[in-house]
C-alpha atoms as a PDB file:
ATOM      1  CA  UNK A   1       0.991 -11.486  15.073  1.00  0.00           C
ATOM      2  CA  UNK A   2      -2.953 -11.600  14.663  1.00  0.00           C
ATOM      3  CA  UNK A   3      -2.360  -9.459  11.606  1.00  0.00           C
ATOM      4  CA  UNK A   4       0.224 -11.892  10.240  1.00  0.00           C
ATOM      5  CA  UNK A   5      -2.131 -15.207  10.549  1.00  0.00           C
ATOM      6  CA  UNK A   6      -4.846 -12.926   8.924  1.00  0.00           C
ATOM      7  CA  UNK A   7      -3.236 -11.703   5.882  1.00  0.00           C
ATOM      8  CA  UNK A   8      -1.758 -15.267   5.457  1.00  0.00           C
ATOM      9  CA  UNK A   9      -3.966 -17.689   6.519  1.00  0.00           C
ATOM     10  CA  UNK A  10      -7.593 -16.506   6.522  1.00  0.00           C
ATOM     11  CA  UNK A  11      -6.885 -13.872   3.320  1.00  0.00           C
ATOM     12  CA  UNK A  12      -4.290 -15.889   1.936  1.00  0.00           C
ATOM     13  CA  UNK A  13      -2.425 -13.176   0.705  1.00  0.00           C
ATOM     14  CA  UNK A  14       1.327 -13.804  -0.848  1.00  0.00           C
ATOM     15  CA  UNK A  15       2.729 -10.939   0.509  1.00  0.00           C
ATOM     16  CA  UNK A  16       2.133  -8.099   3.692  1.00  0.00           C
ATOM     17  CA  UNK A  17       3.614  -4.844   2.730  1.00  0.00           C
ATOM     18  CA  UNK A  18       4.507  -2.249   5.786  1.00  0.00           C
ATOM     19  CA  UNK A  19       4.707   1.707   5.397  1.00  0.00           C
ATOM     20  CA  UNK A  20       5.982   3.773   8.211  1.00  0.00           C
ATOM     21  CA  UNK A  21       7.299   7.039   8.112  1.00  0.00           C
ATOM     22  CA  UNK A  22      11.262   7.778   9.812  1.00  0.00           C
ATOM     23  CA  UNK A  23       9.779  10.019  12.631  1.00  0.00           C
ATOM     24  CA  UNK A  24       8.011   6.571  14.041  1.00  0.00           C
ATOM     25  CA  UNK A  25      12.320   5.442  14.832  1.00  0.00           C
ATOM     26  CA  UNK A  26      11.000   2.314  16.228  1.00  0.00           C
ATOM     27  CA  UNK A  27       8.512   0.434  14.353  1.00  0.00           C
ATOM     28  CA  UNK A  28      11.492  -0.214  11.673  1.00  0.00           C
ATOM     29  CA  UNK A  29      12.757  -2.599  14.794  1.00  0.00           C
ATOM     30  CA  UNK A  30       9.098  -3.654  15.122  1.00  0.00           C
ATOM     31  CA  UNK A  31       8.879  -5.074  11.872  1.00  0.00           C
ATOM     32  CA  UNK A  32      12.150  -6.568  11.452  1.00  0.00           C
ATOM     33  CA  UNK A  33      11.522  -8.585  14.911  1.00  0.00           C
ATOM     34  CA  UNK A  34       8.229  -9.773  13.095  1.00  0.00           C
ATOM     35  CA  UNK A  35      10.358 -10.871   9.851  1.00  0.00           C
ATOM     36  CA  UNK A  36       9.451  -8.231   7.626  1.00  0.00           C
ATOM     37  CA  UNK A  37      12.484  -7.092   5.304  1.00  0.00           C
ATOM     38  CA  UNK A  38      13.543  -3.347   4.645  1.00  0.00           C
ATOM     39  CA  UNK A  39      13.176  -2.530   0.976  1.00  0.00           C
ATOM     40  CA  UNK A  40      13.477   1.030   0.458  1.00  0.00           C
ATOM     41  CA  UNK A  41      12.787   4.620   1.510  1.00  0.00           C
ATOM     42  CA  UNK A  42      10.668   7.116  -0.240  1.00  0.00           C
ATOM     43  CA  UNK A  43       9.038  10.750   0.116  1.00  0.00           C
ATOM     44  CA  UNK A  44       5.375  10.796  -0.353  1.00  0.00           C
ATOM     45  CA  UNK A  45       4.026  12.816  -3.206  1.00  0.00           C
ATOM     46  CA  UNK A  46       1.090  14.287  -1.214  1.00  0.00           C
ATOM     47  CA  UNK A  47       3.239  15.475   2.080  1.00  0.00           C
ATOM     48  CA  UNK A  48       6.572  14.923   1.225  1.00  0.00           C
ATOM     49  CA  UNK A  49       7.183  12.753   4.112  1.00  0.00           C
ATOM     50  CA  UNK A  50       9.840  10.342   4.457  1.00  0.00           C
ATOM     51  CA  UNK A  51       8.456   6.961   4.674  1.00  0.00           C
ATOM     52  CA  UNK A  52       9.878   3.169   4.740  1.00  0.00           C
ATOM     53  CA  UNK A  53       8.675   0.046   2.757  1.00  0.00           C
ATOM     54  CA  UNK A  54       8.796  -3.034   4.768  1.00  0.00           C
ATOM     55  CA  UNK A  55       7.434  -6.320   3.481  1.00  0.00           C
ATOM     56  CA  UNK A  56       6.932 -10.358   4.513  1.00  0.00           C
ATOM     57  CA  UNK A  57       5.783 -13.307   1.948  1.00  0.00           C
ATOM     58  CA  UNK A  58       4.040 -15.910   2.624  1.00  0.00           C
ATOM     59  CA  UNK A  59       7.095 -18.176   2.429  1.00  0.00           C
ATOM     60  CA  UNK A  60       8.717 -16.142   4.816  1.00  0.00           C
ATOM     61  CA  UNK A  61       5.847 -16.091   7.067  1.00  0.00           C
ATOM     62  CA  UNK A  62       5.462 -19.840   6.650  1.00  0.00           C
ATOM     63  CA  UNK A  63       9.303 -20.413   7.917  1.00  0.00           C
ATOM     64  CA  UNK A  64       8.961 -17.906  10.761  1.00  0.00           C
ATOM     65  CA  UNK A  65       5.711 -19.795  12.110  1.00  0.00           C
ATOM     66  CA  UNK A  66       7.751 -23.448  11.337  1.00  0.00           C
ATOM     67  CA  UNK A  67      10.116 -21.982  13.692  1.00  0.00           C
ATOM     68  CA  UNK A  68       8.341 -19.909  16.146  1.00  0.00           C
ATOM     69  CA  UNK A  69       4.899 -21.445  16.597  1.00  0.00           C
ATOM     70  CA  UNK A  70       6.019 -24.848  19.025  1.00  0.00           C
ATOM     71  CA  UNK A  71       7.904 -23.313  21.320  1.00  0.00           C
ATOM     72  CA  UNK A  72       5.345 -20.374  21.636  1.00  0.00           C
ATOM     73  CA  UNK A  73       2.410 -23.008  22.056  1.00  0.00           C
ATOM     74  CA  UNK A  74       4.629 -24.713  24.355  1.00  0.00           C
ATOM     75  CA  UNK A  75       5.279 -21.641  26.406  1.00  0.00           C
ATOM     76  CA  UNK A  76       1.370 -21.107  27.256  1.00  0.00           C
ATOM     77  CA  UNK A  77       1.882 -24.393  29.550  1.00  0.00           C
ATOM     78  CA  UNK A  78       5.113 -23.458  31.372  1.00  0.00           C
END
């Protein structure tokens, strides 16, 4: 999550791109629990690994923490 507010808020970036390679079988979950989208799948020219792209705008970011960010505040006084 820190990295999210980072790339968004403080860097201001427009969009957070994720690589992970198939052998990692669950940071694909990870990332889709965090909002990122699957785009495709790809062998690396260097190792020939298979790898995922992942990636998260801002806009989705910005509906995630609409969404997300009260009750999570409002969790830290139950």
């Amino acid at each position: 999550m820190i990295t999210l507010i980072t790339g968004f808020e403080l860097l201001n970036l427009d969009k957070l791109i994720a690589l992970t390679y198939t052998k990692n079988k669950y940071t694909p979950k990870s990332l889709e629990n965090l909002g990122f989208k699957y785009i495709n799948t790809f062998k690396t020219k260097a190792s020939g690994n298979t790898c995922h792209r992942f990636e998260l705008t801002k806009d989705e970011y910005l509906k995630l923490k609409e969404y997300y960010l009260p009750n999570l505040i409002e969790s830290f006084y139950i």
